[in-house]
Every structure is written in C-alpha cells, then in structure tokens.
C-alpha atoms as a PDB file:
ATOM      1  CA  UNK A   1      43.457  59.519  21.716  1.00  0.00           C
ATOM      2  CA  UNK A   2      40.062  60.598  20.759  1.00  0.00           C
ATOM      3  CA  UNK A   3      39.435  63.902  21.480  1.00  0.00           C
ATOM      4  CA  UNK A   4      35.277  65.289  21.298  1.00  0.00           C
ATOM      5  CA  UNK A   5      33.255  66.536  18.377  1.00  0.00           C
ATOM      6  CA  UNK A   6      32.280  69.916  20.656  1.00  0.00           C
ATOM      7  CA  UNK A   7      36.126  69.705  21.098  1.00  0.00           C
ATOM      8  CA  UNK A   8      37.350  69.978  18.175  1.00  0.00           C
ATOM      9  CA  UNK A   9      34.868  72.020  16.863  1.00  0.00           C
ATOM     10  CA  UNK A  10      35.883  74.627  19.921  1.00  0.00           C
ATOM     11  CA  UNK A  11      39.397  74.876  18.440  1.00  0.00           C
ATOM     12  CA  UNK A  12      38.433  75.140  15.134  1.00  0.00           C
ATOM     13  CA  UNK A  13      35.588  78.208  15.842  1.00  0.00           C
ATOM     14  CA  UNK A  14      38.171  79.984  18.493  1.00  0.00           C
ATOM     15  CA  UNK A  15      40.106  83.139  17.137  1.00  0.00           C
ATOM     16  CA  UNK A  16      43.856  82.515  16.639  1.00  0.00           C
ATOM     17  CA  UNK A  17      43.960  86.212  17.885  1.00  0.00           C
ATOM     18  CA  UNK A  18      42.141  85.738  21.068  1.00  0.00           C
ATOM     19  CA  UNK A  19      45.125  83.219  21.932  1.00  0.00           C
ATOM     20  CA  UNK A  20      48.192  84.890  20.914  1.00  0.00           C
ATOM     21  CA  UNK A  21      48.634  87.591  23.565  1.00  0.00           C
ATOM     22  CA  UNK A  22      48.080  84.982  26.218  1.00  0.00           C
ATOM     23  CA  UNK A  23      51.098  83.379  23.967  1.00  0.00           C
ATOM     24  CA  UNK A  24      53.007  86.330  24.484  1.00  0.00           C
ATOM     25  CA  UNK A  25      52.145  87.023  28.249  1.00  0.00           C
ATOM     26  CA  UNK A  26      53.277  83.147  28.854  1.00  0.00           C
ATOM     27  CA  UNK A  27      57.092  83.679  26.981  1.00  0.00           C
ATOM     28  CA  UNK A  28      57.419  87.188  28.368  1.00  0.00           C
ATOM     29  CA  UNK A  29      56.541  86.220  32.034  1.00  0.00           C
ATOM     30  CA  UNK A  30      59.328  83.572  31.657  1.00  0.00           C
ATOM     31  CA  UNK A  31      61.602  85.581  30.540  1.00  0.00           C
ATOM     32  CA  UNK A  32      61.794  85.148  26.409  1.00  0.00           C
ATOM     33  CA  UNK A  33      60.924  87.413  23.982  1.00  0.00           C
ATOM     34  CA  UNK A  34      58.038  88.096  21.265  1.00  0.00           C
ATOM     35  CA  UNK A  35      60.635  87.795  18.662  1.00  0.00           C
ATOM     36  CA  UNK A  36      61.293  84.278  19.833  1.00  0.00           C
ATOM     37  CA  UNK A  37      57.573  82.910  19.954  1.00  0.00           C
ATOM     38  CA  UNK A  38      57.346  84.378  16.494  1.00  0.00           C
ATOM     39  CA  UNK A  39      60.331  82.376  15.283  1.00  0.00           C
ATOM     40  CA  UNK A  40      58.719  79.395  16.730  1.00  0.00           C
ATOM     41  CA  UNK A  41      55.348  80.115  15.334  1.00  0.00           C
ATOM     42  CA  UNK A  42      57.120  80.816  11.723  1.00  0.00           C
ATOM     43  CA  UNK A  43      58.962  77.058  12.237  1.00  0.00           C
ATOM     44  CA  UNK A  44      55.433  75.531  12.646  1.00  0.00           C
ATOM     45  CA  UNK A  45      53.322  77.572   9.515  1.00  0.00           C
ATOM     46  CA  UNK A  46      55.935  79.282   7.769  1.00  0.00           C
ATOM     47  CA  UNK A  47      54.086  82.540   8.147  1.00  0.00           C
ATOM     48  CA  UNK A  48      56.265  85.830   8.397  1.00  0.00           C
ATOM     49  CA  UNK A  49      55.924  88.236  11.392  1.00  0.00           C
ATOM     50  CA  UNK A  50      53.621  90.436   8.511  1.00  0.00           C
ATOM     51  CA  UNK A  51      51.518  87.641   7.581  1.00  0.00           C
ATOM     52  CA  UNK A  52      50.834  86.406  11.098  1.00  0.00           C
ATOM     53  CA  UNK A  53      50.035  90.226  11.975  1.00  0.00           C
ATOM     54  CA  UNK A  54      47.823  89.649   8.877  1.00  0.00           C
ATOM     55  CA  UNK A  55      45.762  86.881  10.852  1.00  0.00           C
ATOM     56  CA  UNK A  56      45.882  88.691  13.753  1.00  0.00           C
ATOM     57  CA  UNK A  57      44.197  91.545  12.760  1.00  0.00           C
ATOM     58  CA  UNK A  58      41.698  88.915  10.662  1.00  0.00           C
ATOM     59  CA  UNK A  59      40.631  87.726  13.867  1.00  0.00           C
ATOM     60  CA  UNK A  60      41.174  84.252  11.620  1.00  0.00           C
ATOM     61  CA  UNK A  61      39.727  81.173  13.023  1.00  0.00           C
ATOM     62  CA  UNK A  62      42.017  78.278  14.287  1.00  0.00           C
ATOM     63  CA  UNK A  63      40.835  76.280  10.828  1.00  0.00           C
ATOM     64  CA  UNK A  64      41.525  79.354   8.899  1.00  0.00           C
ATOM     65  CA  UNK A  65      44.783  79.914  10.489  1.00  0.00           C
ATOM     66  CA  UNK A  66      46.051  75.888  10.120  1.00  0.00           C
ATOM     67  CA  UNK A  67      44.549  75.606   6.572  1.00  0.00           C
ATOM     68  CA  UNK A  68      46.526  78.781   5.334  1.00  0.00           C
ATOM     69  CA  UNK A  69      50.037  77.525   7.034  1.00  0.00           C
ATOM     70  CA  UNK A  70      52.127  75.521   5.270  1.00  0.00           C
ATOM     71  CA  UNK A  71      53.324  72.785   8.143  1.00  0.00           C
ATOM     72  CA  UNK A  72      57.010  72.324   8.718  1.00  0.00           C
ATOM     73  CA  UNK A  73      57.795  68.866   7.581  1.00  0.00           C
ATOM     74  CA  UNK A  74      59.178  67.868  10.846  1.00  0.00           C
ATOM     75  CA  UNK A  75      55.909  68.897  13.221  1.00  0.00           C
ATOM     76  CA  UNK A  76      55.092  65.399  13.408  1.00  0.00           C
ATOM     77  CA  UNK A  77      58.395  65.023  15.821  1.00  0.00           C
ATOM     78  CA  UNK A  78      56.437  67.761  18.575  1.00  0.00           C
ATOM     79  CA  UNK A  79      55.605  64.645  20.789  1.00  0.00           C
ATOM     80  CA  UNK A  80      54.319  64.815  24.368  1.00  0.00           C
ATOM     81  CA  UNK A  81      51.162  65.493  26.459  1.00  0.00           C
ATOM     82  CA  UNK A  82      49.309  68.974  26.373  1.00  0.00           C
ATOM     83  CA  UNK A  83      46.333  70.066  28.142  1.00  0.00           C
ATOM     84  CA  UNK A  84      46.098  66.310  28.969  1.00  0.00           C
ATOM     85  CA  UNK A  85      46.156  64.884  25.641  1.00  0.00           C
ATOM     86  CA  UNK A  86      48.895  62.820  24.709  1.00  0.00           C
ATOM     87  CA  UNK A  87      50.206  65.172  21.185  1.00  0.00           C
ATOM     88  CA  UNK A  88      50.871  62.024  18.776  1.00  0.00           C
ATOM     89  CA  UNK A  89      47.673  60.484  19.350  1.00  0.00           C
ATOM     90  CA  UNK A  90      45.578  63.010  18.840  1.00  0.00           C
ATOM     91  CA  UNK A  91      43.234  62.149  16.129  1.00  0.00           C
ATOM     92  CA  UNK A  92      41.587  65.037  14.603  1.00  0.00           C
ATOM     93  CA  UNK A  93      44.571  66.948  12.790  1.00  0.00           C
ATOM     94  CA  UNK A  94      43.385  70.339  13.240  1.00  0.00           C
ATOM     95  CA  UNK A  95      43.182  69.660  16.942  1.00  0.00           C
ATOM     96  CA  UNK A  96      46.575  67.958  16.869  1.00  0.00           C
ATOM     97  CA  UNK A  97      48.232  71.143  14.896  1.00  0.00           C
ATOM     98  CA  UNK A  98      46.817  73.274  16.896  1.00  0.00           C
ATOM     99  CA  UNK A  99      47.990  70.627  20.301  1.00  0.00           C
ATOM    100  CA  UNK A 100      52.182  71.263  18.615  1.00  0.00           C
ATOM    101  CA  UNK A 101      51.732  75.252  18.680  1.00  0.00           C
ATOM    102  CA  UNK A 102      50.786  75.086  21.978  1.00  0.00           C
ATOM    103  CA  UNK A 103      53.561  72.455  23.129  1.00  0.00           C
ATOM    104  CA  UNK A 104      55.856  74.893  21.146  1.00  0.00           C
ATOM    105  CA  UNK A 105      54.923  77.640  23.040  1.00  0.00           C
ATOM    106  CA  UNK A 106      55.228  75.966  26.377  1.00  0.00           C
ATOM    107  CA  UNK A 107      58.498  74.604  25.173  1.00  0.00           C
ATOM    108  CA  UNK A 108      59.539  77.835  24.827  1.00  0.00           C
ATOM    109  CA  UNK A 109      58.162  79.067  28.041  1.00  0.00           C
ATOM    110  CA  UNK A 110      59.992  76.500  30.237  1.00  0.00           C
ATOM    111  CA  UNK A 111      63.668  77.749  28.889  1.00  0.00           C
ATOM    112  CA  UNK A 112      64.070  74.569  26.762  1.00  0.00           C
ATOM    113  CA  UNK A 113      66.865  75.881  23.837  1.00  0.00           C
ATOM    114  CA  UNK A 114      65.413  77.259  20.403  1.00  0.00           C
ATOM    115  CA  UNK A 115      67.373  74.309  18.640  1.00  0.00           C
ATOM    116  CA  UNK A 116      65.566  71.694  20.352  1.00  0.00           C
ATOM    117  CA  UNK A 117      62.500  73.461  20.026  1.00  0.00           C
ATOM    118  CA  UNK A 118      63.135  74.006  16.139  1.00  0.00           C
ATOM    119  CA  UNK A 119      63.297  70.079  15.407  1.00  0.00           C
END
C-alpha cells in the first residue's frame, strides 16, 4: 500500500515524545501497565527503559528514534491493518516501523498475551 509523501514525512518530523504518553494513557486505561508497553517497546528497538527515557527527554524525531533502534529480527511478523493501512504493505519503512509500534501498542491495549505480542 502506498502511503503519501506529506505522510510519511508527518511521521518522520513528529516527536516520538509527543506520542508516548498517549501510549501510556491507551495501556493504562485498559488496564496494563507502563512496565509492560516498555517491554514491548524494548522487543521492537532494543532500547532500555534509560535509553528510551533518553529519547524522551530528546524530544527525538520518529526518524531519529527508528534509525537509532536496532529492529527485532522478527518485526516483520507484526501483520495486520492500523490506522487503515494494511501493516505488511506498507511501503515506506519508516512509516511501516513506526505502523508495528503502534499495532504493538494496540495489541497490548486489547489484552492480547505478552507472548503473542513478543513474536
């Protein structure tokens, strides 16, 4: 699926930090915990609760954030559709990486178990 230039370039601009307490607020509200979305987020880059807080308080970019992760070798198995975009056909692979942290997250959100979450 193609996905638009001013898309893409959205994602890429948009602080990871302006998008990671509406992370939180989504887990919390159904019912997980902080400690959970950071296990998920530490699947997907790799980065440590003090290296994400790193970011955070970088106010890193989307890019930023995706070019300094180190991708878990199975992210390629988040399939599904996200914010209407079908995950696996997303073109543009910032937009796509960015597309599996968010189907993580809701993942997550809906009570779906950590080891199906963590493929």
């Amino acid at each position: 699926m193609t996905t638009t230039p001013e898309h893409d370039q959205r994602i890429a601009e948009m602080a990871f930090s302006s998008v990671y307490p509406h992370y939180v607020t989504k887990v919390e509200k159904k019912g997980r915990s902080k400690e959970e979305l950071h296990e998920v987020i530490e699947w997907l880059t790799g980065y440590t609760e003090s290296e994400l807080q790193k970011l955070i308080n970088e106010k890193v970019t989307f890019k930023t954030f995706f070019e300094r992760a180190k991708l878990h070798p199975n992210a390629n198995l988040i399939k599904g559709v996200i914010c209407g975009y079908r995950i696996e056909d997303i073109e543009t692979p910032l937009t796509r990486q960015a597309r599996y942290l968010d189907k993580l997250v809701d993942e997550l959100a809906k009570g779906r178990k950590m080891e199906k979450i963590l493929r």
